[in-house]
Protein backbone atom coordinates (compact mmCIF):
# COMPACT_ATOMS: atom_id res chain seq x y z
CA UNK A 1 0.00 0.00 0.00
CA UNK A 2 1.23 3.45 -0.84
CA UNK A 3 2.09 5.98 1.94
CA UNK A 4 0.33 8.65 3.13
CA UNK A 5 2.21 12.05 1.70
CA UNK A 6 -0.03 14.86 2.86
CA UNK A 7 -2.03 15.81 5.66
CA UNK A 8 -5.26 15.44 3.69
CA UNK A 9 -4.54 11.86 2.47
CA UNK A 10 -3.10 11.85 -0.81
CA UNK A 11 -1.29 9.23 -1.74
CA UNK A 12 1.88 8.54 -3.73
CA UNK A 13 0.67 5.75 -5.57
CA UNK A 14 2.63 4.20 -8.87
CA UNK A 15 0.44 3.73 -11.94
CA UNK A 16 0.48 0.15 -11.10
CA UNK A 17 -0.55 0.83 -7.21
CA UNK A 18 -3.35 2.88 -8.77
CA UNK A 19 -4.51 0.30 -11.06
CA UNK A 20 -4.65 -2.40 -8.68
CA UNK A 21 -6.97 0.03 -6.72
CA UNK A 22 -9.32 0.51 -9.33
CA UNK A 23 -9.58 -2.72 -9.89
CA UNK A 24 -10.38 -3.98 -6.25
CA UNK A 25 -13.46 -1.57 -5.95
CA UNK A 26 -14.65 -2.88 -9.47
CA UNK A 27 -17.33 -4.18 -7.80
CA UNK A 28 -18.36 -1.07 -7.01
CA UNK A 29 -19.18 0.42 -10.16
CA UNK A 30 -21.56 -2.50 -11.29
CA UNK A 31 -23.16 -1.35 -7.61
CA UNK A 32 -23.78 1.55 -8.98
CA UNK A 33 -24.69 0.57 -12.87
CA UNK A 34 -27.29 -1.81 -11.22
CA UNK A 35 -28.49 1.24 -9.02
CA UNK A 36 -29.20 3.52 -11.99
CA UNK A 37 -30.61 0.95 -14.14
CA UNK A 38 -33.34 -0.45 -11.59
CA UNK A 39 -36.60 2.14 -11.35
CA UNK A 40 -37.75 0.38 -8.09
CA UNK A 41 -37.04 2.33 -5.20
CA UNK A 42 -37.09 -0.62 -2.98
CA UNK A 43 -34.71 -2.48 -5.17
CA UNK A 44 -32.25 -0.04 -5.73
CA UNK A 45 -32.31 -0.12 -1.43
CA UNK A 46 -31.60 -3.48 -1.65
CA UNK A 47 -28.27 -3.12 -3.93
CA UNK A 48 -27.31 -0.48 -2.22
CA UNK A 49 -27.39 -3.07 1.10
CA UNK A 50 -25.60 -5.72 -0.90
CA UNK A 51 -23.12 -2.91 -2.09
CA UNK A 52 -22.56 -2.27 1.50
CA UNK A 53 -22.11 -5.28 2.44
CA UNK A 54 -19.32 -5.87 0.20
CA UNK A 55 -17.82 -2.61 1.31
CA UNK A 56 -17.93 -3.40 5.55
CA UNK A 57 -16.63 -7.00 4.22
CA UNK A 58 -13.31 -5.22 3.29
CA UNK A 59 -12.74 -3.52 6.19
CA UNK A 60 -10.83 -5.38 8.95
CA UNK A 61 -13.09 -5.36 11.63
CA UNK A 62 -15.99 -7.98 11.62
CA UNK A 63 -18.36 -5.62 13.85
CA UNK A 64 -19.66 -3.59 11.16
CA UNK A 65 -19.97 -6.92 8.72
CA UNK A 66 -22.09 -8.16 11.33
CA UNK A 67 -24.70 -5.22 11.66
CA UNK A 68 -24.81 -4.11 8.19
CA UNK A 69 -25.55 -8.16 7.60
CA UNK A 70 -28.39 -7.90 9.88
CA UNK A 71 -30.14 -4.85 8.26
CA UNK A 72 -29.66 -6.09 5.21
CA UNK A 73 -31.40 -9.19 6.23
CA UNK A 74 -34.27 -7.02 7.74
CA UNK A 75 -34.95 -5.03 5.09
CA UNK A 76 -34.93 -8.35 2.65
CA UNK A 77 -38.21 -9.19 4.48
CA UNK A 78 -42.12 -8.96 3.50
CA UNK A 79 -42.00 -6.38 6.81
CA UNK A 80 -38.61 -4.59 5.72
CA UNK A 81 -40.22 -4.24 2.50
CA UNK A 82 -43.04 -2.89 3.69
CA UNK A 83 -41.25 -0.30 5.88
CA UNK A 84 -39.06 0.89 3.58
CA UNK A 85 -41.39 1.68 0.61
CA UNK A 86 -43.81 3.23 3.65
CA UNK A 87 -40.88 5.53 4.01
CA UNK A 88 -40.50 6.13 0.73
CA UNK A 89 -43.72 6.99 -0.05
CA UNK A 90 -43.43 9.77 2.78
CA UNK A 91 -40.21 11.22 1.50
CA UNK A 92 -40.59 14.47 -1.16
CA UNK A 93 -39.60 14.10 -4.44
């Protein structure tokens, strides 16, 4: 991993540092390409969960893998469903 070379986090990362980066969070843009391309607000909630799921699975504690798990789980129920798309439907647009 690159060092830190500023107090703002920058990095001084070799082109092949920075490709190896991009291609780790890969996963990330077909997150996102699935977000845009679904027009149900409930199941773009539900790739978002997935999406962070993936993302608390790289981190190196197991605490947040754990929760985010769980909600993700909750919300993937009849009741989450429910729930969520009774928030939705009070949220502006």
């Amino acid at each position: 991993m690159p060092e830190q070379t500023d107090e703002y986090g920058a990095y001084d990362a070799s082109w092949w540092d920075t490709l190896a980066m991009i291609q780790q969070l890969m996963p990330l843009v077909s997150y996102a390409q699935r977000v845009l391309n679904e027009p149900d607000p409930y199941r773009k909630g539900i790739i978002v969960a997935d999406a962070c799921e993936w993302l608390a699975s790289r981190s190196k504690t197991t605490v947040d893998d754990e929760v985010v798990k769980l909600l993700g789980d909750v919300v993937k129920t009849p009741e989450g469903e429910r729930l969520v798309r009774y928030i939705l439907a009070k949220v502006p647009q």
